[in-house]
Structures are given as structure tokens and as C-alpha cells.
N, C-alpha and C. Protein backbone atom coordinates (compact mmCIF):
# COMPACT_ATOMS: atom_id res chain seq x y z
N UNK A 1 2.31 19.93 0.32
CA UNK A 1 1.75 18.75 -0.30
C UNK A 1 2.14 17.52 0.52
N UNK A 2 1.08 16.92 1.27
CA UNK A 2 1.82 15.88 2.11
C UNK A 2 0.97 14.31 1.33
N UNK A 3 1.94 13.28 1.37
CA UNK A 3 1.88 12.03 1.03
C UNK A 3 0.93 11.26 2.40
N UNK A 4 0.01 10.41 2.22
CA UNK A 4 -1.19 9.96 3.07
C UNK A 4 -0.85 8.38 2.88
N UNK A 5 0.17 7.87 3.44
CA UNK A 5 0.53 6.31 2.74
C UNK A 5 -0.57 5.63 3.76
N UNK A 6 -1.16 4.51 3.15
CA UNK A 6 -2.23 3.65 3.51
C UNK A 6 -1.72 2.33 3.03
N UNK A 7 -1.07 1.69 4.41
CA UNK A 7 -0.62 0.03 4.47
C UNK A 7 -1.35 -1.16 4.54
N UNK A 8 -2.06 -1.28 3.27
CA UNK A 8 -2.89 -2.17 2.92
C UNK A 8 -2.47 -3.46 3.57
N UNK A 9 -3.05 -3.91 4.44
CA UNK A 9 -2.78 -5.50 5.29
C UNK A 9 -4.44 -6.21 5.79
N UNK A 10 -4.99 -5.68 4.40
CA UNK A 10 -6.08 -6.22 4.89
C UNK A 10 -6.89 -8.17 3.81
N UNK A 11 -5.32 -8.22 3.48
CA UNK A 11 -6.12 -9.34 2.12
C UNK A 11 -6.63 -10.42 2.39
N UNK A 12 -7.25 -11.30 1.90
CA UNK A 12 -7.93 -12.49 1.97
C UNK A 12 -6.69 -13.61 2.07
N UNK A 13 -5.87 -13.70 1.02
CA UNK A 13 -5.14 -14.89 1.39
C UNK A 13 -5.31 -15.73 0.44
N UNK A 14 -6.73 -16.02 -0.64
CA UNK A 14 -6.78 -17.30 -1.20
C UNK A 14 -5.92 -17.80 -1.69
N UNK A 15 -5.22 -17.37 -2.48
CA UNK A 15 -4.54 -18.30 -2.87
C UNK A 15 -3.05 -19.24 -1.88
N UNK A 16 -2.83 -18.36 -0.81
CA UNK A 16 -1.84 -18.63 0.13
C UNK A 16 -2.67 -20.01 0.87
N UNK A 17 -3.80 -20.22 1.05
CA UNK A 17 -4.61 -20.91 2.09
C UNK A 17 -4.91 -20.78 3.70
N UNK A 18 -3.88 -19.48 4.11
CA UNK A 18 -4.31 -18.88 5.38
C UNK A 18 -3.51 -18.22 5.58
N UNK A 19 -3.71 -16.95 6.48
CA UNK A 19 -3.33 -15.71 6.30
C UNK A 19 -2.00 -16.03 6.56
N UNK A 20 -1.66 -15.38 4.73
CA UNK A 20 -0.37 -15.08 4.23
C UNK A 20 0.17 -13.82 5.43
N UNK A 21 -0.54 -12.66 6.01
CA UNK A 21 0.02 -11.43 6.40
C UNK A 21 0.44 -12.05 7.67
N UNK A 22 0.10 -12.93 8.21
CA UNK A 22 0.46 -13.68 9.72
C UNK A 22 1.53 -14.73 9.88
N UNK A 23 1.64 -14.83 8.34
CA UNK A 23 2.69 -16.07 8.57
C UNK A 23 3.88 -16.01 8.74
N UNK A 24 4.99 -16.35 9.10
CA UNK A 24 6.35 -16.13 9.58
C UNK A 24 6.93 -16.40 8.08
N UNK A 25 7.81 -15.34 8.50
CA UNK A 25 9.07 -15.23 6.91
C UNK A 25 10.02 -15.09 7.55
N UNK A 26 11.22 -15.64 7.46
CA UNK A 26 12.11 -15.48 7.73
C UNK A 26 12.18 -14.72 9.36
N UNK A 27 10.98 -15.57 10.69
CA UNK A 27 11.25 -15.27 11.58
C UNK A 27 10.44 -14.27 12.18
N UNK A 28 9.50 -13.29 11.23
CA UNK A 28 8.33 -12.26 12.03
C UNK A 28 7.65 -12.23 11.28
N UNK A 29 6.15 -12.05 11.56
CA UNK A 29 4.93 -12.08 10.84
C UNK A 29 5.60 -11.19 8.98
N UNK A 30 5.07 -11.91 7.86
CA UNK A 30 5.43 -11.32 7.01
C UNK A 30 5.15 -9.82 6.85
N UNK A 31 3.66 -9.31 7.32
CA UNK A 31 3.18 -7.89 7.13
C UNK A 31 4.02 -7.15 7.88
N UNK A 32 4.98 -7.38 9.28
CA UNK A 32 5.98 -6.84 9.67
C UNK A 32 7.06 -5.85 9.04
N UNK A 33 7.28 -6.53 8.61
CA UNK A 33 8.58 -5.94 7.08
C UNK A 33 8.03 -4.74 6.80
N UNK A 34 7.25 -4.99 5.37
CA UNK A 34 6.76 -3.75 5.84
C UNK A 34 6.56 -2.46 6.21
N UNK A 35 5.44 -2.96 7.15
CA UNK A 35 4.90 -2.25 8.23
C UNK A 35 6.36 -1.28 8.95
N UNK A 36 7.42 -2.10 9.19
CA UNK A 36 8.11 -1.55 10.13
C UNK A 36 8.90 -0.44 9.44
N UNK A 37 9.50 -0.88 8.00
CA UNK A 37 9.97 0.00 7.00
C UNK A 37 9.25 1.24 6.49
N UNK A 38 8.44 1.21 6.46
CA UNK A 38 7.10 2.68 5.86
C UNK A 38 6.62 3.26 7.38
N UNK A 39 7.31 2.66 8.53
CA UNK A 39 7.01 3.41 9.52
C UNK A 39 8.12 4.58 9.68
N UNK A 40 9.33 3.69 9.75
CA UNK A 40 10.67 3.99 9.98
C UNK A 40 11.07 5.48 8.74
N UNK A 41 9.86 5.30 7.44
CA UNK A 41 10.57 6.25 6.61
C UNK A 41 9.52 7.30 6.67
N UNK A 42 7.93 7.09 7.48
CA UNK A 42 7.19 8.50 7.78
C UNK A 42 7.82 9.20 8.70
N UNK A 43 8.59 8.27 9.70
CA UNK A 43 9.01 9.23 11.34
C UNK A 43 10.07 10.16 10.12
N UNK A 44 11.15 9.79 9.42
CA UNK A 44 12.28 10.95 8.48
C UNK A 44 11.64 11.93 7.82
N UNK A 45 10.30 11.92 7.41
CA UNK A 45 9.46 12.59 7.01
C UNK A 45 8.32 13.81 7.23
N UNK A 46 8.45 15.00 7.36
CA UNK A 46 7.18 15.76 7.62
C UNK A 46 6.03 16.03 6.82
N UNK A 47 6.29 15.57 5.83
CA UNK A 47 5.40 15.46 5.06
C UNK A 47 4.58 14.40 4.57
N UNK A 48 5.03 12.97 5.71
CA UNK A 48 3.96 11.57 5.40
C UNK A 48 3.37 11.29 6.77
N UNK A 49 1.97 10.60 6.62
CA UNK A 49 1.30 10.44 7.55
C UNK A 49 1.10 8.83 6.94
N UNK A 50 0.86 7.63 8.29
CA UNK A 50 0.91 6.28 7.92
C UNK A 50 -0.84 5.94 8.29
N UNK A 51 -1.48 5.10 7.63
CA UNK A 51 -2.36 4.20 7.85
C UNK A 51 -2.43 3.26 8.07
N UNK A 52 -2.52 2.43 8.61
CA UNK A 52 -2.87 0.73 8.66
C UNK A 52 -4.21 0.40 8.13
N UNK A 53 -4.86 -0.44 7.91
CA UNK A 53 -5.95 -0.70 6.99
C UNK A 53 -5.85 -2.01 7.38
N UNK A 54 -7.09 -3.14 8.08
CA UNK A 54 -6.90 -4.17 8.12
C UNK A 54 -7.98 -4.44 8.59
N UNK A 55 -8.25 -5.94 8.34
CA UNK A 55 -9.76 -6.72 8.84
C UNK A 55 -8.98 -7.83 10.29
N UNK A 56 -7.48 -7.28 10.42
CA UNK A 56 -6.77 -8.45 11.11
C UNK A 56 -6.35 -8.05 12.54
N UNK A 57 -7.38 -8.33 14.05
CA UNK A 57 -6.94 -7.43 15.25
C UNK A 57 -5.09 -7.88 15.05
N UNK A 58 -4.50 -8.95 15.47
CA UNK A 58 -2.76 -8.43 15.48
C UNK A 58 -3.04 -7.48 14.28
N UNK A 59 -2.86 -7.36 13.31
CA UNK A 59 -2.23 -6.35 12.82
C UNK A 59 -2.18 -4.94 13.23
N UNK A 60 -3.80 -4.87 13.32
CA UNK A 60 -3.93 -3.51 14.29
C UNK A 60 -3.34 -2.91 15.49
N UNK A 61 -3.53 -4.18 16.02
CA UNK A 61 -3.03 -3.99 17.65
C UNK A 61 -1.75 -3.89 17.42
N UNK A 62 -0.87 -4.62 16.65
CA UNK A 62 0.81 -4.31 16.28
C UNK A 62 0.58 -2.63 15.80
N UNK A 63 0.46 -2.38 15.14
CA UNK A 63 0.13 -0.79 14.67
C UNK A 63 -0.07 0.21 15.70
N UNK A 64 -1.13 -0.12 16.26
CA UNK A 64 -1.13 0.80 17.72
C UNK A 64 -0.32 0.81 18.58
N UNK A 65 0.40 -0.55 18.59
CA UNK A 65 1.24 -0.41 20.00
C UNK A 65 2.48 0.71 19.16
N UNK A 66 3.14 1.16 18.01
CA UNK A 66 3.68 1.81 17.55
C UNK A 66 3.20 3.28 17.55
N UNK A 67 2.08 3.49 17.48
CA UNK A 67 1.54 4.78 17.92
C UNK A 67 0.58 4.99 16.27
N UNK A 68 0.82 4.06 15.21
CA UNK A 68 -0.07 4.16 14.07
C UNK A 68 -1.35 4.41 14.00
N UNK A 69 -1.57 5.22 13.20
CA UNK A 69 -3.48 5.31 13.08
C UNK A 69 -4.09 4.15 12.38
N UNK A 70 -5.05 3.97 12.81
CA UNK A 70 -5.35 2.10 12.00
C UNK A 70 -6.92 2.95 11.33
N UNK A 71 -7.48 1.48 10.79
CA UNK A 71 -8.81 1.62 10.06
C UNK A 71 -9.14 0.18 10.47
N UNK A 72 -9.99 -0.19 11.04
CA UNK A 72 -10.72 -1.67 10.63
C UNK A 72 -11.47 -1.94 9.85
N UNK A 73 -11.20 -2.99 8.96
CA UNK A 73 -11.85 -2.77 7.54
C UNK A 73 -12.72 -4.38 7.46
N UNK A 74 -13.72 -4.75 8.55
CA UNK A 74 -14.37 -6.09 7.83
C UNK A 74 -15.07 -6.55 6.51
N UNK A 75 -15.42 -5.74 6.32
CA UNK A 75 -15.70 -6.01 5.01
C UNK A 75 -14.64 -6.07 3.62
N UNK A 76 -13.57 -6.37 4.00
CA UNK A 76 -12.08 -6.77 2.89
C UNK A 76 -12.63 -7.76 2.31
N UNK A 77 -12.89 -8.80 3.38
CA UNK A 77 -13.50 -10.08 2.37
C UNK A 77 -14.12 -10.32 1.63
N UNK A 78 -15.05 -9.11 1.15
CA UNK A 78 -15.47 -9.01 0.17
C UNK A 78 -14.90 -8.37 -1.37
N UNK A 79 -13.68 -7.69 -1.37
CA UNK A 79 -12.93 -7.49 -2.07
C UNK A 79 -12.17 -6.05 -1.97
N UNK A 80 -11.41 -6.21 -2.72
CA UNK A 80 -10.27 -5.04 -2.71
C UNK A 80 -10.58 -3.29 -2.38
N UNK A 81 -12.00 -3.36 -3.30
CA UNK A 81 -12.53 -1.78 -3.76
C UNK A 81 -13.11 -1.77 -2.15
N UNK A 82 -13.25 -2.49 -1.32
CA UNK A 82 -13.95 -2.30 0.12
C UNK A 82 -12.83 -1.62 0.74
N UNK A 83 -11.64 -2.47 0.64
CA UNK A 83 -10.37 -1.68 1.56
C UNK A 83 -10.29 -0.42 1.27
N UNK A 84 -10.18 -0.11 0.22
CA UNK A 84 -9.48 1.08 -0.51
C UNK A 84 -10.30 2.19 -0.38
N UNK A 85 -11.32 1.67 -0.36
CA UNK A 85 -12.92 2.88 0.10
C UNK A 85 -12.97 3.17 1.61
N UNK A 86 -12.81 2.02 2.34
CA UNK A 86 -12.28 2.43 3.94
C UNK A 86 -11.47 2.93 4.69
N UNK A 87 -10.14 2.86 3.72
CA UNK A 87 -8.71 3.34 4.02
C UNK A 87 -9.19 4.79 3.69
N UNK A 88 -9.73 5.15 2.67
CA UNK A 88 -9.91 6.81 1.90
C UNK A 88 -10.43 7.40 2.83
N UNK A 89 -11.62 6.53 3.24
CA UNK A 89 -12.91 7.29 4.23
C UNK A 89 -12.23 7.86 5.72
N UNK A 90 -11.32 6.78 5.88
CA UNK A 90 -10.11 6.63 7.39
C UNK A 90 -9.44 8.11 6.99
N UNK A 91 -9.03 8.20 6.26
CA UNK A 91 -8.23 9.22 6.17
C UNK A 91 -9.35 10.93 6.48
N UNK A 92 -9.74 11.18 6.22
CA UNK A 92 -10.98 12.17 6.59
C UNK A 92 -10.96 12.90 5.07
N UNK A 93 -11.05 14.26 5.39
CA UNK A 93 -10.78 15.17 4.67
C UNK A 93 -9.30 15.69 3.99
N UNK A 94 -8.99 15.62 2.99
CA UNK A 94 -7.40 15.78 3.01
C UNK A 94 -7.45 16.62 1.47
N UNK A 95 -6.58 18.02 1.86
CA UNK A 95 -5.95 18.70 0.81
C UNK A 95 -6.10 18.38 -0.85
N UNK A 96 -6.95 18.87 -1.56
CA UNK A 96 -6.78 18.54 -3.08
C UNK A 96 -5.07 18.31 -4.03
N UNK A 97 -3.99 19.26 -2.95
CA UNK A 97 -3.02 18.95 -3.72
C UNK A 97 -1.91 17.85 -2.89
N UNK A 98 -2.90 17.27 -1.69
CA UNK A 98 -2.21 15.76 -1.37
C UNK A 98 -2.17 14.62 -2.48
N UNK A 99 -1.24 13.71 -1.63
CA UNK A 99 -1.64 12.55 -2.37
C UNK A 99 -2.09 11.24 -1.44
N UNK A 100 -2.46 10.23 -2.24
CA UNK A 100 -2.39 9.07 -1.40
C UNK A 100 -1.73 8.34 -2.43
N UNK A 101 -1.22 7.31 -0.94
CA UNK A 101 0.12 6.34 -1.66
C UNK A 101 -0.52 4.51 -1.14
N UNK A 102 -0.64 3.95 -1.91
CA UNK A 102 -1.06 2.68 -1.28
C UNK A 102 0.21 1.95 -1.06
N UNK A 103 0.61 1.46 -0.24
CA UNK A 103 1.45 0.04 0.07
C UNK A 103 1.09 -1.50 0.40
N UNK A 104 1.42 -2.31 -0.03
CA UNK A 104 0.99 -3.70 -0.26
C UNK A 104 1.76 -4.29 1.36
N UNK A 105 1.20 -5.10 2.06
CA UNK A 105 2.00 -5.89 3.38
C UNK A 105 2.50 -7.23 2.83
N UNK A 106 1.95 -7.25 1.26
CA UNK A 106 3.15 -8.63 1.21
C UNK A 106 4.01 -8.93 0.25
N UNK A 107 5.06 -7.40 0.37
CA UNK A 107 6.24 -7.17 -0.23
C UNK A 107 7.04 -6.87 1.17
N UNK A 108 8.01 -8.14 1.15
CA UNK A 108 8.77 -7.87 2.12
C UNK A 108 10.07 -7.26 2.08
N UNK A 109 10.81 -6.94 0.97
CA UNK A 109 11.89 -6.55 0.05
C UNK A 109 11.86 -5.38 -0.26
N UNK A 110 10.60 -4.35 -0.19
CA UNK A 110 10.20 -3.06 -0.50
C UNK A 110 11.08 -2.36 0.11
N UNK A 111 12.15 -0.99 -0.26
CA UNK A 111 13.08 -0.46 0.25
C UNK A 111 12.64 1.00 0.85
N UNK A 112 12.67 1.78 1.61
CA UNK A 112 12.72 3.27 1.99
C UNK A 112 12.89 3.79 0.43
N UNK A 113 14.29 3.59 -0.10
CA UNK A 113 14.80 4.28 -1.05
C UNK A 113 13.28 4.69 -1.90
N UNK A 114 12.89 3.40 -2.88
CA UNK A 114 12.26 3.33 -3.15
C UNK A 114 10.97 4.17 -3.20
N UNK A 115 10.49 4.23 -1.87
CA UNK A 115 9.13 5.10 -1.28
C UNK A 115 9.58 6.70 -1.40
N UNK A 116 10.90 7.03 -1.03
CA UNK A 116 11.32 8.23 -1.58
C UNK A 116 11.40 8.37 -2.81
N UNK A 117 11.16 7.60 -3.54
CA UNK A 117 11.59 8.20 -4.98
C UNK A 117 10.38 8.57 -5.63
N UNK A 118 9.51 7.72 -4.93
CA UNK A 118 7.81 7.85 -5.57
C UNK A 118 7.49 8.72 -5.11
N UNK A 119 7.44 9.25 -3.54
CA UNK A 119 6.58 10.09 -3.14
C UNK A 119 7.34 11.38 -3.57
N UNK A 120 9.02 11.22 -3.94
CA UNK A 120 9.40 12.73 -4.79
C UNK A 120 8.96 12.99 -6.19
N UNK A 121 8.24 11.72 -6.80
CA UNK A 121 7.56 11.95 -7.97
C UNK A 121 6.26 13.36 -7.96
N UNK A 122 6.15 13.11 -6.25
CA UNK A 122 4.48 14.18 -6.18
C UNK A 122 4.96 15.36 -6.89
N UNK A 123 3.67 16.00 -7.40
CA UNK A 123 4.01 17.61 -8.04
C UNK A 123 2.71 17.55 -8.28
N UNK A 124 2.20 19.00 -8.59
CA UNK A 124 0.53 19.29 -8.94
C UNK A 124 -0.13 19.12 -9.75
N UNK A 125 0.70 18.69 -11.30
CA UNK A 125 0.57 18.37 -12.38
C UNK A 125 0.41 16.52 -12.64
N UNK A 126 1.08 16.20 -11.47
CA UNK A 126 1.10 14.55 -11.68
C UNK A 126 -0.58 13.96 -11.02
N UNK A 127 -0.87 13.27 -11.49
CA UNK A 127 -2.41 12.23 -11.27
C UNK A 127 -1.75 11.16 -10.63
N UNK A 128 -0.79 10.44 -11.81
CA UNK A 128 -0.59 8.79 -10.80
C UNK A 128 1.01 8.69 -10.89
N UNK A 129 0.80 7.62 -10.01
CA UNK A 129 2.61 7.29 -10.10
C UNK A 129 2.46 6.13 -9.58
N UNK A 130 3.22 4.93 -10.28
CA UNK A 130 3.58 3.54 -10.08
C UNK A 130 4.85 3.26 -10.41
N UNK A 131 5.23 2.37 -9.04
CA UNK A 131 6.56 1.21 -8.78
C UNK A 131 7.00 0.84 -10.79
N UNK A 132 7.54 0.14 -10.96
CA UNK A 132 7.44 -0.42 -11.96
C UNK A 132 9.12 -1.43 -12.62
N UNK A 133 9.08 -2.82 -12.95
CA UNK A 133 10.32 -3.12 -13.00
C UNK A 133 10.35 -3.88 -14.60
N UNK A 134 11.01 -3.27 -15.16
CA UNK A 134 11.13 -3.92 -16.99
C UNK A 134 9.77 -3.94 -17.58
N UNK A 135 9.12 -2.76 -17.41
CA UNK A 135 7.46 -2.47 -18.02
C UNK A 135 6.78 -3.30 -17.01
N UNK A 136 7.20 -3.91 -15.93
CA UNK A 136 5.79 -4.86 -15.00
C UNK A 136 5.49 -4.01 -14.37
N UNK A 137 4.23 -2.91 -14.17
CA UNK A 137 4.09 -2.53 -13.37
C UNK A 137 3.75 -2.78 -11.59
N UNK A 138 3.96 -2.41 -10.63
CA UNK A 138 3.56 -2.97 -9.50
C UNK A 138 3.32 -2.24 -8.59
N UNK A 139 3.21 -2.42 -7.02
CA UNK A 139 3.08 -1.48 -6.02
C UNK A 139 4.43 -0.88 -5.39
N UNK A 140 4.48 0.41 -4.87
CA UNK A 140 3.13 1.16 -4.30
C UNK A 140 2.86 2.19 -5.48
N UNK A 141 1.63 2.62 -5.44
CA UNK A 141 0.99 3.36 -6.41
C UNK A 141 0.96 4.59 -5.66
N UNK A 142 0.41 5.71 -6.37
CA UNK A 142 0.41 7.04 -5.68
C UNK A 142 -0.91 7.45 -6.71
N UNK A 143 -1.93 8.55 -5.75
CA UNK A 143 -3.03 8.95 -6.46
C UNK A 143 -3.25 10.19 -5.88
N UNK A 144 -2.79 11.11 -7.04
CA UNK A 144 -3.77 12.57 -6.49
C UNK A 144 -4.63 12.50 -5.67
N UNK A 145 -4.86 12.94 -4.60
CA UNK A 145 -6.32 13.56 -3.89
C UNK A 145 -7.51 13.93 -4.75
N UNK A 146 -6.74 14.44 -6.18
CA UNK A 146 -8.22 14.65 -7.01
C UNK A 146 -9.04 13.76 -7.69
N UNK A 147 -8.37 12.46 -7.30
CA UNK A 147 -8.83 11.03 -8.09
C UNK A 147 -9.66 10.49 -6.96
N UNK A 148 -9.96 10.91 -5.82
CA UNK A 148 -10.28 10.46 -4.81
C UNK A 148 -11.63 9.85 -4.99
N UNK A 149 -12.73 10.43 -5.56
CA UNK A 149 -14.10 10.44 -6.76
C UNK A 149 -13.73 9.05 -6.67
N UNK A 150 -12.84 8.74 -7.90
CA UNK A 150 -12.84 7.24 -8.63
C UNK A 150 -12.67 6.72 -8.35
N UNK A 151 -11.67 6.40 -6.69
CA UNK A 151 -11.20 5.59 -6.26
C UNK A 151 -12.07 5.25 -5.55
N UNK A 152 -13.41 5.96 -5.07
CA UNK A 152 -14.64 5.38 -4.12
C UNK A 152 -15.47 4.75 -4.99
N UNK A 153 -15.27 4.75 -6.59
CA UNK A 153 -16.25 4.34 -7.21
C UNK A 153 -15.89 3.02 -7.59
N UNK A 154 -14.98 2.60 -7.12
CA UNK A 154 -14.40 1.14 -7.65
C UNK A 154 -15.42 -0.09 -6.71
N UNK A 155 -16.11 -1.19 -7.53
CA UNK A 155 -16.39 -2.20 -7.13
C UNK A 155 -16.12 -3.35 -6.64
N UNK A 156 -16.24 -4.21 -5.60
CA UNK A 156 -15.86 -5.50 -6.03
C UNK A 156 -14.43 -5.98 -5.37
N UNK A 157 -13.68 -6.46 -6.32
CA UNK A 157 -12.53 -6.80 -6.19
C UNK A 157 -11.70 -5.85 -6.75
N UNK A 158 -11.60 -4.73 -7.09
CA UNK A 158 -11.04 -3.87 -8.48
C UNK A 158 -10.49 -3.07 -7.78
N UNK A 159 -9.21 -2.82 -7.98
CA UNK A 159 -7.82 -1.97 -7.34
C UNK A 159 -7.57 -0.83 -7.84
N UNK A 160 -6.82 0.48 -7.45
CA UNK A 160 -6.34 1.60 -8.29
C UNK A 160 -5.85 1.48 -9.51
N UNK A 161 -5.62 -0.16 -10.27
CA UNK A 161 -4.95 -0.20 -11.17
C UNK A 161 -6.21 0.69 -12.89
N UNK A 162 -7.33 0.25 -11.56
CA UNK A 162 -8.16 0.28 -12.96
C UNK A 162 -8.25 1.93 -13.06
N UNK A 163 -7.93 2.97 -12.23
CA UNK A 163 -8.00 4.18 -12.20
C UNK A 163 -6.84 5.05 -12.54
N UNK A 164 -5.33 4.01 -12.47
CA UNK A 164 -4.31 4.60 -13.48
C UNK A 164 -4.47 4.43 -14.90
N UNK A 165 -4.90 3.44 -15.24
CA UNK A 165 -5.37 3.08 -16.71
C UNK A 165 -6.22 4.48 -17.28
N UNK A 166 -6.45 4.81 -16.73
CA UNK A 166 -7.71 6.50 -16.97
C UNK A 166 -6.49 7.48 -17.17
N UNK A 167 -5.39 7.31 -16.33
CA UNK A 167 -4.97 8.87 -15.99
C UNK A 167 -3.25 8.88 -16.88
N UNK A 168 -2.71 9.95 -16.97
CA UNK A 168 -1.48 9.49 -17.33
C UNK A 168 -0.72 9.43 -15.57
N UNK A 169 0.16 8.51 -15.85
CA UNK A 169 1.34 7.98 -14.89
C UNK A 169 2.62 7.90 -14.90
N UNK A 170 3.17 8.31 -14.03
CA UNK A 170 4.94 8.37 -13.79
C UNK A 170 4.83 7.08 -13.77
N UNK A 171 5.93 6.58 -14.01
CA UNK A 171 6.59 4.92 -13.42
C UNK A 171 7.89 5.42 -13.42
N UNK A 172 7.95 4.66 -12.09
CA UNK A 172 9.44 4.68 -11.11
C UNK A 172 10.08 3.37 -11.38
N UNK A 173 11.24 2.86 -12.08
CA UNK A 173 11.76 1.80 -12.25
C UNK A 173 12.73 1.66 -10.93
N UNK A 174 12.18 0.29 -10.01
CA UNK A 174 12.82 -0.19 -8.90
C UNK A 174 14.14 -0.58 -8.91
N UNK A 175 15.41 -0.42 -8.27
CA UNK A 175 16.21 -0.89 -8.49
C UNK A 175 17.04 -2.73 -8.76
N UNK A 176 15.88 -3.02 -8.11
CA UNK A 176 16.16 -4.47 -8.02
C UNK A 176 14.68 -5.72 -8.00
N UNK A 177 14.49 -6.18 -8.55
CA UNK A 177 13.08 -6.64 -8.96
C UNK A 177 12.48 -7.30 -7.49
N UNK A 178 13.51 -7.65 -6.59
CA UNK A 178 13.14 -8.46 -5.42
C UNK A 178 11.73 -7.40 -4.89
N UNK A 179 12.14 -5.65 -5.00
CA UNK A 179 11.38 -4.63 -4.47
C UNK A 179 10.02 -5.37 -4.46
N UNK A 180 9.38 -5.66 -5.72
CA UNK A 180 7.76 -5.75 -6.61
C UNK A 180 7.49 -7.33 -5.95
N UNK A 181 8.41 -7.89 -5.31
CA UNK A 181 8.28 -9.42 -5.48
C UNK A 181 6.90 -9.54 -4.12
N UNK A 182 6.02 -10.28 -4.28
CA UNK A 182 4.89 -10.00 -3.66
C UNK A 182 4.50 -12.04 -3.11
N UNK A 183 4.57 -12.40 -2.19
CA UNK A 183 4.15 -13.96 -1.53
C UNK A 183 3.20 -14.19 -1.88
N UNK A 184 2.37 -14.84 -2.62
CA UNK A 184 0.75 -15.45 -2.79
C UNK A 184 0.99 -16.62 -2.54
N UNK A 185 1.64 -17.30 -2.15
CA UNK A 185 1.49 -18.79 -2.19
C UNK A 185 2.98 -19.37 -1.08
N UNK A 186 2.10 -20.09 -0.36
CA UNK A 186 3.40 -20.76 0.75
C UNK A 186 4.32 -21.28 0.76
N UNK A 187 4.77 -21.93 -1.12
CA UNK A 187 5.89 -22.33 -1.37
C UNK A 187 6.86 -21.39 -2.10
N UNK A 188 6.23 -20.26 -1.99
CA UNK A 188 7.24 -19.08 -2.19
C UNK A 188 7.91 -18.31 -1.42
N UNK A 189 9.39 -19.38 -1.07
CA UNK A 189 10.08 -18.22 0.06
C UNK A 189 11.43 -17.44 -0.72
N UNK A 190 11.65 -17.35 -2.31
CA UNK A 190 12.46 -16.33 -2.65
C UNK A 190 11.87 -15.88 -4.15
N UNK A 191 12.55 -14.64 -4.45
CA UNK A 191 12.16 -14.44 -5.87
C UNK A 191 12.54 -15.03 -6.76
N UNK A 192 13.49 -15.81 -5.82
CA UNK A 192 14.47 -16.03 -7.46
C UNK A 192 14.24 -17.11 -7.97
């Protein structure tokens, strides 16, 4: 059963006013973080394969120069269900008792630990599995291969959230809330 993580770095930004995934945090592009962490924990892994997903050449081109498989996704700007349908399609054909795991690029706090604990949630019986800190649920999510159907059928702007709502779900409580803490806006440089 292998985990198919897909590093969503493809967002719009509005509310940040320009690309949040490019902007310096504490010194390297924020989608860095990351990117570099969910790389660092597929290489410990034989059983995860990484995606990049992005409408953004650096991002890509950062990805490749690492040896990552990318997706170019222009049509993001039109909303969420575009990425998530391109990232799936990127991936090809994959095992009914895989999973896919989405990851967000603008959680910079997101731990290894963490991603191990979700992707040890997989089993054949499980549909979904979500992050989650004091009932907030958050990213990264995990989706059977057999949900794969619904997840192409999503419109618009509309995320896997609307396809765990269908299914029953594990939730993994994060150890420290910073994990879920996610940048939308440029005057946000801590959680706290």
C-alpha cells in the first residue's frame, strides 16, 4: 500500500496580495519548508512517492532540480477542484489499495513526525484521514484511491474537504497547533 503525497503549491494568493508561496519567511521562499520536509521524509520511505503540483515555474524548477516529479497546473486560478484534478491525473494509474495524501505549501511548521502518523493511519478499511488540532480540522488529508471518482468530480473552488464530509475519517490530533498554522495574509509572521 504506498502513500502518493501531492504538494499542493499551486494557490492564488488572494488574500496574501502576491504570491504568498514566493515570499520569504524567515529567509527562503515560504513553499520551501515544506517542500524540503515531505521530501526529506519520502527519501526514509519506500512506500511514498512526492508530487509537486503548481501553476508557479520556480516552484517547479526548485522541484526538479531535487529530482521531484512535478505537474503544471495553469488552470489553479481558476480554483482548487482544478489542482486536485491535475495532481490525480499527474499521478497516472495507481493501486485501489493506495492512498493519496494532499499537503498544503503554506504550512511552514508541518513536522515529518506528523506525516508519519497519518500516512500510518493507511489500512484497507480506512477512506479518509485528517490532521486535526482541538476538533479544527486541517491539512494534510489522506484519501483512499477508491475516492478517486469524487475527487475528479469536485468543482470550482471546492477541496477534499467536501469528500471527507461523505466518508467516515480518522483524525490525527497534531502535537502542537503551530503544525495546522497556515500564512494567508502578510502580516502574519507567527501563530501566536
Amino acid at each position: 500500500m504506498n502513500k502518493h503525497i501531492i504538494y499542493l503549491a499551486a494557490g492564488n494568493s488572494r488574500r496574501f496580495g502576491s504570491n504568498k508561496l514566493l515570499h520569504i519567511f524567515h529567509g527562503k521562499p515560504l513553499y520551501q519548508y515544506g517542500l524540503d520536509m515531505v521530501f526529506k521524509f519520502c527519501k526514509k520511505r519506500q512506500d511514498c512517492s512526492l508530487l509537486v503540483i503548481s501553476q508557479y515555474s520556480e516552484i517547479l524548477q526548485y522541484a526538479r532540480t531535487k529530482g521531484i516529479h512535478t505537474a503544471d497546473s495553469p488552470d489553479s486560478r481558476k480554483g482548487m477542484s482544478y489542482t486536485v484534478k491535475r495532481a490525480v491525473q499527474a499521478l497516472g494509474n495507481i493501486a485501489e489499495e493506495d492512498y493519496i495524501m494532499f499537503v498544503v505549501a503554506d504550512q511552514p511548521y508541518l513536522t515529518e513526525k506528523t506525516l508519519e502518523r497519518l500516512a500510518d493511519q493507511a489500512a484497507p478499511d480506512v477512506e479518509t484521514i485528517s490532521a486535526i488540532y482541538k476538533g479544527i480540522p486541517g491539512n494534510p488529508t489522506l484519501f483512499s484511491a477508491r475516492l478517486i471518482p469524487e475527487l475528479m468530480e469536485l468543482q470550482g473552488d471546492e477541496g477534499g474537504r467536501k469528500v471527507i464530509r461523505r466518508h467516515a475519517c480518522i483524525y490525527v490530533e497534531v502535537e502542537d497547533k503551530k503544525e495546522l498554522y497556515d500564512i494567508d495574509e502578510k502580516r502574519q509572521v507567527s501563530p501566536d
